[in-house]
Protein backbone atom coordinates (compact mmCIF):
# COMPACT_ATOMS: atom_id res chain seq x y z
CA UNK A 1 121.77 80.86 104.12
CA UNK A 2 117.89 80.11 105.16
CA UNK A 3 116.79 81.26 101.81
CA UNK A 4 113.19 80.08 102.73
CA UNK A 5 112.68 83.17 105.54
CA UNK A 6 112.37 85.40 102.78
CA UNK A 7 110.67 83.19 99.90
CA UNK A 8 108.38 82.70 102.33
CA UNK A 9 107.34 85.67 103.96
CA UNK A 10 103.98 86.91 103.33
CA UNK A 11 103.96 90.28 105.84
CA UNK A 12 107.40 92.33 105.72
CA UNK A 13 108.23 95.11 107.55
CA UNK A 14 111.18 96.94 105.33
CA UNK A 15 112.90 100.00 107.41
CA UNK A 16 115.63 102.37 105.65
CA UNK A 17 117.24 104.85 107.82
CA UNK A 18 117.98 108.19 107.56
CA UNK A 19 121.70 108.57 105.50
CA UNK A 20 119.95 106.27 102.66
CA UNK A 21 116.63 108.10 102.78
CA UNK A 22 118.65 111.78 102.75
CA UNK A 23 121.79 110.92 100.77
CA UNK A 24 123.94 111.20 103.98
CA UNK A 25 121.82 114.50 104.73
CA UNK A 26 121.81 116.24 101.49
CA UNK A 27 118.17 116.35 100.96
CA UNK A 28 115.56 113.38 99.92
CA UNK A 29 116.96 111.13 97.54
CA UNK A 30 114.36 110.98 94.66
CA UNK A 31 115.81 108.41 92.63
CA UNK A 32 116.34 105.79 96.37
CA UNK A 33 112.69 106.52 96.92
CA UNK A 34 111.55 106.00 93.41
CA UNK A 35 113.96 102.53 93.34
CA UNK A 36 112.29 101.45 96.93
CA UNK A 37 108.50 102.32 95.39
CA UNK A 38 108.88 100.52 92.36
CA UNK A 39 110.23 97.18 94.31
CA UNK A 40 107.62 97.58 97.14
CA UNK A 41 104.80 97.64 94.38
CA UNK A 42 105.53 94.84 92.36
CA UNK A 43 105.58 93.00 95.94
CA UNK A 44 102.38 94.46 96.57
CA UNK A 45 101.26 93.24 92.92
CA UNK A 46 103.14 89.83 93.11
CA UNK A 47 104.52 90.67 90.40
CA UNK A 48 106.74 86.68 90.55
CA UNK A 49 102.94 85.68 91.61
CA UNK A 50 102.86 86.14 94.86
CA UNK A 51 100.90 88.75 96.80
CA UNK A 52 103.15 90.61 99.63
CA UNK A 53 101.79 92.66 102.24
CA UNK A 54 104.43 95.26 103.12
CA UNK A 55 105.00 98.48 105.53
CA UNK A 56 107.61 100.44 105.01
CA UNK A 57 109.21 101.93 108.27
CA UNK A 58 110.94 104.91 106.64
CA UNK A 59 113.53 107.58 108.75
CA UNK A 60 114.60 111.23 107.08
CA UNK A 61 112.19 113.34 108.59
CA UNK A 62 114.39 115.39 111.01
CA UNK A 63 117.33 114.99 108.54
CA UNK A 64 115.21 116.40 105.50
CA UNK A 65 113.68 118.96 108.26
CA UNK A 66 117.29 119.98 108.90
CA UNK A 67 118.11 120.71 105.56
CA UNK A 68 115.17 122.66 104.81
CA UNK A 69 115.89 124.80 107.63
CA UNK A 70 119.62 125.07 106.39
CA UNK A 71 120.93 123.60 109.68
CA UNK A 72 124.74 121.55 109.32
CA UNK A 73 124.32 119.27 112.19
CA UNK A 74 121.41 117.75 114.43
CA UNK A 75 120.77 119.56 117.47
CA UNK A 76 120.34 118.53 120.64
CA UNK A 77 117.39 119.89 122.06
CA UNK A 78 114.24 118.06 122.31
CA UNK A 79 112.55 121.25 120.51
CA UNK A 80 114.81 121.97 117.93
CA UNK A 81 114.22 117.90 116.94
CA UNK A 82 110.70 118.12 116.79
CA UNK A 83 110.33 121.40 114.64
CA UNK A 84 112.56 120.10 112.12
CA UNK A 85 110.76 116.74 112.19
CA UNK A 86 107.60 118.96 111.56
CA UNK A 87 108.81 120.75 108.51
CA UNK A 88 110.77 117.52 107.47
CA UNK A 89 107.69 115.27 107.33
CA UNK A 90 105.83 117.29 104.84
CA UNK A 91 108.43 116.08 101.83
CA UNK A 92 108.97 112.79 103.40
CA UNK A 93 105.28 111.10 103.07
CA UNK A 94 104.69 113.43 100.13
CA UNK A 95 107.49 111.57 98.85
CA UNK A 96 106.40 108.58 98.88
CA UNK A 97 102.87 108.81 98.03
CA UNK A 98 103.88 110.71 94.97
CA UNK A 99 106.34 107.63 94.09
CA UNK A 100 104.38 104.66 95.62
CA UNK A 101 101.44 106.10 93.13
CA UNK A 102 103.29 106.15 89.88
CA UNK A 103 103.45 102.52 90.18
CA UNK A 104 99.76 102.00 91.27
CA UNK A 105 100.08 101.58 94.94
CA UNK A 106 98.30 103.27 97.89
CA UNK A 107 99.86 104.40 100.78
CA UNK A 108 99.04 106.12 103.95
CA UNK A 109 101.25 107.71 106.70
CA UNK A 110 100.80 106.63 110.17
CA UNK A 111 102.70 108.12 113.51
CA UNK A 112 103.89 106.49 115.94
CA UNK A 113 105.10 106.91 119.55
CA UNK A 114 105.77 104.93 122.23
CA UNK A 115 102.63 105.20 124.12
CA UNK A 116 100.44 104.25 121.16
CA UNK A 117 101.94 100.65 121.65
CA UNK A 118 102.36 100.68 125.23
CA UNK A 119 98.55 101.39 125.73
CA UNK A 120 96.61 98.34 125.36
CA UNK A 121 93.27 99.50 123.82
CA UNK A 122 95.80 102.10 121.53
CA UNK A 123 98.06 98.97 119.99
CA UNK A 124 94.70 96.93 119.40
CA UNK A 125 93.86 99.97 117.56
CA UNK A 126 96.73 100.62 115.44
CA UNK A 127 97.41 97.22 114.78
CA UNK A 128 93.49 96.95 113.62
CA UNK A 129 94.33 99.70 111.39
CA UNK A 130 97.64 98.46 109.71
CA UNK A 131 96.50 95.08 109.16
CA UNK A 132 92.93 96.99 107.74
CA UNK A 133 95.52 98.89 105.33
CA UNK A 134 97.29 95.65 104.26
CA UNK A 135 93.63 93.97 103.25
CA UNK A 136 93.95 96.78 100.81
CA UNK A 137 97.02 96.49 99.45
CA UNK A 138 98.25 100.28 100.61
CA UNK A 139 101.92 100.36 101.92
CA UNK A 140 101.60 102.29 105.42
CA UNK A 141 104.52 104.27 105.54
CA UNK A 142 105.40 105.04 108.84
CA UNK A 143 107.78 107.02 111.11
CA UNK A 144 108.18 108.08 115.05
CA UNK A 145 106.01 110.77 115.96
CA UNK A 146 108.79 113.16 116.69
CA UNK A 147 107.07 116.15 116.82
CA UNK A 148 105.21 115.14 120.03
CA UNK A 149 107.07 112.67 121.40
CA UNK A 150 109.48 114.15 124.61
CA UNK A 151 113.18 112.13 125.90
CA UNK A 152 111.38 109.97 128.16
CA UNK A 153 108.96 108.36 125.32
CA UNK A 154 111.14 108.39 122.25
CA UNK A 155 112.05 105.05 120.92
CA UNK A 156 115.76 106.07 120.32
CA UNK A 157 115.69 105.09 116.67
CA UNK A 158 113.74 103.55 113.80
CA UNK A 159 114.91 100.55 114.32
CA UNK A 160 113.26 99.65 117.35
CA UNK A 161 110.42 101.53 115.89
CA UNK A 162 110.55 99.02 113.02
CA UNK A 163 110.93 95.47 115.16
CA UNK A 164 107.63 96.95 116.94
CA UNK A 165 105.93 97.26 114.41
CA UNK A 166 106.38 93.92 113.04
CA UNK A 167 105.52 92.54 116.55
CA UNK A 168 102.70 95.12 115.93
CA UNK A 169 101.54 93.22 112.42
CA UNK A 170 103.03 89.42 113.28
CA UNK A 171 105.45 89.98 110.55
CA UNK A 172 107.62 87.05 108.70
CA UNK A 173 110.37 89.32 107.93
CA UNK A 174 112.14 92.36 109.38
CA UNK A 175 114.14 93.87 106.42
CA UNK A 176 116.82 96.65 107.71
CA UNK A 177 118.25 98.74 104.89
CA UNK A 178 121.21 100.20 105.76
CA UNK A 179 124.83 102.55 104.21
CA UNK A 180 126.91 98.92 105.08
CA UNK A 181 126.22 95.75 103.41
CA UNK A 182 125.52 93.91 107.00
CA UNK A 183 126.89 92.52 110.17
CA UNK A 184 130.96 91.99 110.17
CA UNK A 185 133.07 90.36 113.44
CA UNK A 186 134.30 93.84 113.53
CA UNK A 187 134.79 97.02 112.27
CA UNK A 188 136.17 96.23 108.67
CA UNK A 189 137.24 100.24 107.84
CA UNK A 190 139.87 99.74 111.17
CA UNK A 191 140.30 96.07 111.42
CA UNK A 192 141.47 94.51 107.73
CA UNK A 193 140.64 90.46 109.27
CA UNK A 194 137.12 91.37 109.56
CA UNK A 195 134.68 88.28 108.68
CA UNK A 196 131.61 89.41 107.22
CA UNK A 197 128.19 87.19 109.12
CA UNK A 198 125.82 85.68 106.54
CA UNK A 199 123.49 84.05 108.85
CA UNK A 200 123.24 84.18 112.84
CA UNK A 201 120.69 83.35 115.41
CA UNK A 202 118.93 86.73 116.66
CA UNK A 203 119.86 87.61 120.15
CA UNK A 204 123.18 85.72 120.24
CA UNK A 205 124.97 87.87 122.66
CA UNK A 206 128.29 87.55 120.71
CA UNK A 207 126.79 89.75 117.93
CA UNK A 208 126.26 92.43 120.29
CA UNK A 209 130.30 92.49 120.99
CA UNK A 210 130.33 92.70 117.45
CA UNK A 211 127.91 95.36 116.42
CA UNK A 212 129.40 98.21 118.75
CA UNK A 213 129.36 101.72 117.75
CA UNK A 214 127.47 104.65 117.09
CA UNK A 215 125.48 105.90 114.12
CA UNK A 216 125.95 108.96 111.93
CA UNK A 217 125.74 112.19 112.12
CA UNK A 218 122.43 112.39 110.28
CA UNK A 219 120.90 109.16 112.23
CA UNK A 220 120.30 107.76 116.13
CA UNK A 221 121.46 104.53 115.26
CA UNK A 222 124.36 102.18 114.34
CA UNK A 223 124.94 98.67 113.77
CA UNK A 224 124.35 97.92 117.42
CA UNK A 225 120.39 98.86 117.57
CA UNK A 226 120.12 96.70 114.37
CA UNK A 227 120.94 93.89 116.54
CA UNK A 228 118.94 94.96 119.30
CA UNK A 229 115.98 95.36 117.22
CA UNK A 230 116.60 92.01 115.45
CA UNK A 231 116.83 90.40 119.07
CA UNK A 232 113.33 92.41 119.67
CA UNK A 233 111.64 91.09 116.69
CA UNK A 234 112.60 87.85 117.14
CA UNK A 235 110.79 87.85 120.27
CA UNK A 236 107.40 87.62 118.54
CA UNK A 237 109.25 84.93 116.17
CA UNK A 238 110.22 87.37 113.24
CA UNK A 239 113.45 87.03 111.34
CA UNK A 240 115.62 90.08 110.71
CA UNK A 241 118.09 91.07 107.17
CA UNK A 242 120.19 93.69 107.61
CA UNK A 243 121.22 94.87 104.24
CA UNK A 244 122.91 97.62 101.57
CA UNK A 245 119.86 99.97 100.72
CA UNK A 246 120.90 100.45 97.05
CA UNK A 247 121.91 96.93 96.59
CA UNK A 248 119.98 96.50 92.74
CA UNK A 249 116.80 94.90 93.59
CA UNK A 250 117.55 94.09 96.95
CA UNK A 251 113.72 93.31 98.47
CA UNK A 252 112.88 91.30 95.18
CA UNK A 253 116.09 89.62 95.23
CA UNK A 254 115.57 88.73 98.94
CA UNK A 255 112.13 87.44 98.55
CA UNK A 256 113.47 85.15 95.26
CA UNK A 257 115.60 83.54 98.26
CA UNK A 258 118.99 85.22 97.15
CA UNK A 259 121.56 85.25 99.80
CA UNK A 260 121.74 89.05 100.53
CA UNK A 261 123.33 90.90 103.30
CA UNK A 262 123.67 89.03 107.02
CA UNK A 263 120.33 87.24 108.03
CA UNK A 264 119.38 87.02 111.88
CA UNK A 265 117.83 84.06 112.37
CA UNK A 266 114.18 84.03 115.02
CA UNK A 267 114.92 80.50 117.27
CA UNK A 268 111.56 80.57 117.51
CA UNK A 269 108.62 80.36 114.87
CA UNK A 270 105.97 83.54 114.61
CA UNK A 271 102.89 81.57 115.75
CA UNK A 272 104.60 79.44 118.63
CA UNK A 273 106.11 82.67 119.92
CA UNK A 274 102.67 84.38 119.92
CA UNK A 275 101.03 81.38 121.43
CA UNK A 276 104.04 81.31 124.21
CA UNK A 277 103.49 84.87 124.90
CA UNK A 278 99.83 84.20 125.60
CA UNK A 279 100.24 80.78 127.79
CA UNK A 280 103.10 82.52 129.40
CA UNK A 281 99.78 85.12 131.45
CA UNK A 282 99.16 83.31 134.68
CA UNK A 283 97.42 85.92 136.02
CA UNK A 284 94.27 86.65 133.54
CA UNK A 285 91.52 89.61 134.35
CA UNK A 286 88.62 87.64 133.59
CA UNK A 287 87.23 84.60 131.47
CA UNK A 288 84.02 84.18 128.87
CA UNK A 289 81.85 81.64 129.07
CA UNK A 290 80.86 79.38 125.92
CA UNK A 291 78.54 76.91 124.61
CA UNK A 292 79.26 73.56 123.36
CA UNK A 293 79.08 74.72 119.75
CA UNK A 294 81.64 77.48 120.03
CA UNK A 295 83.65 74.73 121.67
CA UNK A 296 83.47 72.99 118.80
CA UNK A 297 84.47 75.41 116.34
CA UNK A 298 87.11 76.75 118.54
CA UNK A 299 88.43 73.06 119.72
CA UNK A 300 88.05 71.21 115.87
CA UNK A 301 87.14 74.00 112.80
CA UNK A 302 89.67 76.47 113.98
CA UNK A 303 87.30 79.48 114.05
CA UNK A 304 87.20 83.12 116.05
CA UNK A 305 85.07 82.77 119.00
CA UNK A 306 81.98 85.55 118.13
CA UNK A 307 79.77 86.92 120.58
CA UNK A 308 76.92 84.77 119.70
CA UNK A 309 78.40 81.90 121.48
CA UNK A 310 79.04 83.21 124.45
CA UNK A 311 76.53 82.71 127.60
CA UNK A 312 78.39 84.48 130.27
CA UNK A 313 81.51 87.02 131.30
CA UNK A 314 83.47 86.38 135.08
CA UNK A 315 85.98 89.00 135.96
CA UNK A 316 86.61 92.67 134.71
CA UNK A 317 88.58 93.61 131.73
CA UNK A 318 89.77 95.89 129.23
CA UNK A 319 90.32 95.27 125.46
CA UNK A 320 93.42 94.13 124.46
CA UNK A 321 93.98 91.87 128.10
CA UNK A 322 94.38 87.94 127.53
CA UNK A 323 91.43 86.57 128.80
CA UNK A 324 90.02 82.91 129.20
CA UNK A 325 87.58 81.16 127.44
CA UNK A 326 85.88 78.59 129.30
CA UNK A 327 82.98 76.11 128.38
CA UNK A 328 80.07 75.50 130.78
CA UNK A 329 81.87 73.27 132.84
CA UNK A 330 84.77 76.43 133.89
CA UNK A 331 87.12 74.20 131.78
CA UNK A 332 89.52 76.86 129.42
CA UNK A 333 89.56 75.70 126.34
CA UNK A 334 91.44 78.83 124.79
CA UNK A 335 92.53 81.94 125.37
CA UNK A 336 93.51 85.24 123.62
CA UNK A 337 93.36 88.98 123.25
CA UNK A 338 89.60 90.53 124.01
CA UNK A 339 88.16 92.86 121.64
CA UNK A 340 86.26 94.24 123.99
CA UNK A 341 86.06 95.16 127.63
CA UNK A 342 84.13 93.21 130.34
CA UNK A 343 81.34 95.42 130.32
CA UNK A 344 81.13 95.25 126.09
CA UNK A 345 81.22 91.81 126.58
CA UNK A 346 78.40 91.24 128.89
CA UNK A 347 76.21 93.12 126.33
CA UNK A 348 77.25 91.54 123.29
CA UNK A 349 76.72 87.87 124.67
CA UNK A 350 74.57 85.30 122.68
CA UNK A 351 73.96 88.31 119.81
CA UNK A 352 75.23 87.93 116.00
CA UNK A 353 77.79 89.94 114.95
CA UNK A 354 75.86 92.26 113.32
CA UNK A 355 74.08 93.63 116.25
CA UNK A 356 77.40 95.04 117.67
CA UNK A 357 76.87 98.67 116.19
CA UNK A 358 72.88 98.52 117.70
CA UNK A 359 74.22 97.12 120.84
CA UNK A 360 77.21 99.29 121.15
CA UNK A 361 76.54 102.29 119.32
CA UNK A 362 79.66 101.89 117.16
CA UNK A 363 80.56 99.13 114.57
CA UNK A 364 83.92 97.22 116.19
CA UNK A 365 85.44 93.78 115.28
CA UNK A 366 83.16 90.86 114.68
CA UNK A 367 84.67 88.48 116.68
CA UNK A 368 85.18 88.71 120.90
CA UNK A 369 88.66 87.04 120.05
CA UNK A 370 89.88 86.59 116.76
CA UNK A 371 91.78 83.51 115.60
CA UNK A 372 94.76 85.26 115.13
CA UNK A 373 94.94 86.24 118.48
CA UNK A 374 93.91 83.36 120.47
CA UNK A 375 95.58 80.12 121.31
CA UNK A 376 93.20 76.64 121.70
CA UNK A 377 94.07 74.48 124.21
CA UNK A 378 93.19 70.40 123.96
C-alpha cells in the first residue's frame, strides 16, 4: 500500500456518513463523535509533530431530524427532507462544537449546495473562507444545505459533497468513513470468494462493476458513489481511503502510514492536475498586463502577481475566470484564477496592496492572482 498518501498529507478532507454518525438511525452517536473529535484535534495539534489542516464533511442531519420527529423511515418528498434536515442540524453542529471544544479545537459549520460551487465568484468565496478557517486551525464542519436545496440542485449524497470540497480546498487526502471496512470484488455478505481491494487507481472503471448497490435506509449512498466521488477527487489530483468509521484510531493510524481500509490511488499529482486544468482554457476572457519586475518574481522567485505590478487590463472578466498574464511585449507568461473582475482590475493597477479597501471600498485578497492559483509558463 502507498503508505506515503497519507503520511504525507497536509489538507484532509474526512467525510462519515449518516449510519456511523446516527448509529444506523438511532439518534447521534455521542461516543463516534467524541472518538472522531479527539483524533481530528490531535491532527489539528500535531500531536506526532505535524500540523494537519482538516474539514470534516459530516452526514446525520436528516437522519437525526428523523428521529427527533419520531419518523421510522426517510420520506420521499423534497419537503418532508428538508424540515427534518432543519430540526436535525441543530444537534448535529452542536455536536460537534461541543466535542471538537473539549479537546481545544474550533470549529465552524458551513452549508453547502450545489450552486455555491457552481457560481464562480460564490466557490472563490467559500473556498477563501475554508482555507481562512484552516489558517486558524478550526475544523469546518460541513454538510449539504438540505433545507434549501430542491431535486434539481442536490448533490445526491455526501460523498460527492465531500470530493468537492477537497477540489474546493486542493486537498492531499479524501478520507471516506464508512459501516464496511472498504472496497471488495463483490458483495462479500452474498458472494463467500469475495477479494477485499487494498489499493486501486481512482477511476478504474472495473471498480465501478464492483462497487454496485444501493445505500441504507438511513443514507443516499452506497459503495458505488464512494467510487464515484474518489474518481471526482482524483480529478483535481486527490487520493481517496475508504474505510471502517470505528476502526480504533483510524485517521491517526492512516496518517502514521498504516495500511487501513482500500486506498484509491489519484494517477495524477494535486498541483499538475490543477496546473492541467488551467492550461487546458483555450478560450480566456481577458489578460493583465505586467512589468518586467513582476515578470521576474512570477518567472524566477515564485511569487503572487499583486496589483502593483500590473500596467494594464485587455478583455472583460469576472472573478474566479482564468485569465492571462502577459508582459509588455503581449507574451503570457502565466496564468490563473482572477481575484477580481475586469473592471476591479483596471482600478487596482500599479497600487500596493493596501490601497485595495480605499480603492474598492472593501478589503479583498492582496494579490490579483495568488500563487496557488496560477500556473507560470517558461
Amino acid at each position: 500500500m502507498s503508505s506515503r498518501v497519507l503520511q504525507d498529507a497536509r489538507r484532509i478532507v474526512v467525510k462519515v456518513g449518516s449510519s456511523l454518525v446516527t448509529n444506523e438511525g438511532r439518534g447521534l452517536d455521542e461516543a463516534a463523535i467524541e472518538e472522531w473529535s479527539r483524533q481530528l484535534a490531535a491532527l489539528v495539534h500535531g500531536d506526532d509533530g505535524v500540523r494537519r489542516e482538516v474539514i470534516m464533511v459530516s452526514s446525520g442531519a436528516v437522519a437525526e431530524g428523523m428521529k427527533r420527529l419520531g419518523w421510522a423511515t426517510r420520506p420521499k418528498e423534497i419537503h418532508e427532507l428538508q424540515a427534518a434536515a432543519a430540526v436535525g442540524q441543530m444537534g448535529l453542529v452542536q455536536m460537534y462544537e461541543t466535542k471538537l471544544r473539549d479537546f481545544k479545537v474550533g470549529s465552524a459549520q458551513v452549508l453547502l449546495t450545489h450552486a455555491d460551487l457552481a457560481d464562480r465568484e460564490r466557490y472563490l468565496n467559500a473556498r477563501s473562507t475554508l482555507l481562512t478557517l484552516l489558517r486558524h486551525g478550526v475544523v469546518p464542519v460541513i454538510n449539504e444545505n438540505d433545507t434549501v436545496v430542491n431535486d434539481e440542485i442536490k448533490f445526491g449524497d455526501n460523498d460527492t459533497l465531500g470530493a468537492l470540497v477537497a477540489n474546493l480546498v486542493d486537498a492531499d487526502a479524501y478520507v471516506i468513513l464508512t459501516d464496511q471496512k472498504g472496497l471488495y470484488t463483490a458483495d462479500p455478505r452474498r458472494n463467500p470468494d469475495a477479494q477485499f481491494v487494498h489499493e486501486a487507481q481512482a477511476g478504474n472503471p472495473e471498480l465501478e462493476a464492483m462497487a454496485g448497490g444501493a445505500g441504507s435506509s438511513i443514507g443516499k449512498g452506497g459503495m458505488l458513489t464512494k467510487i464515484l466521488a474518489a474518481k471526482r477527487a482524483a480529478g483535481s489530483g486527490t487520493s481517496t481511503v475508504i474505510a471502517w468509521g470505528r476502526e480504533p484510531d483510524v485517521l491517526l493510524r492512516l496518517t502514521r502510514g498504516e495500511a487501513i481500509g482500500t486506498l484509491l490511488v489519484a494517477p495524477t499529482h494535486k498541483n499538475q492536475a490543477r496546473k492541467q486544468w488551467m492550461m487546458d482554457h483555450l478560450q480566456l476572457h481577458g489578460s493583465v498586463i505586467i512589468d518586467a519586475g513582476a515578470v521576474r518574481k512570477l518567472q524566477s522567485e515564485g511569487k503572487s502577481l499583486l496589483p502593483v505590478g500590473m500596467v494594464a487590463v485587455d478583455g472583460e472578466f469576472s472573478r474566479g475566470d482564468v485569465i492571462a498574464v502577459r508582459d509588455a511585449h503581449g507574451k503570457e507568461v502565466a496564468r490563473g484564477l482572477a481575484n477580481y473582475s475586469s473592471a476591479e482590475a483596471r482600478l487596482l493597477c500599479k497600487h500596493a496592496s493596501s490601497e485595495v479597501e480605499q480603492l474598492l471600498g472593501y478589503r479583498g485578497e492582496p494579490e490579483m492572482v495568488h500563487r496557488d492559483n496560477m500556473v507560470v509558463l517558461h
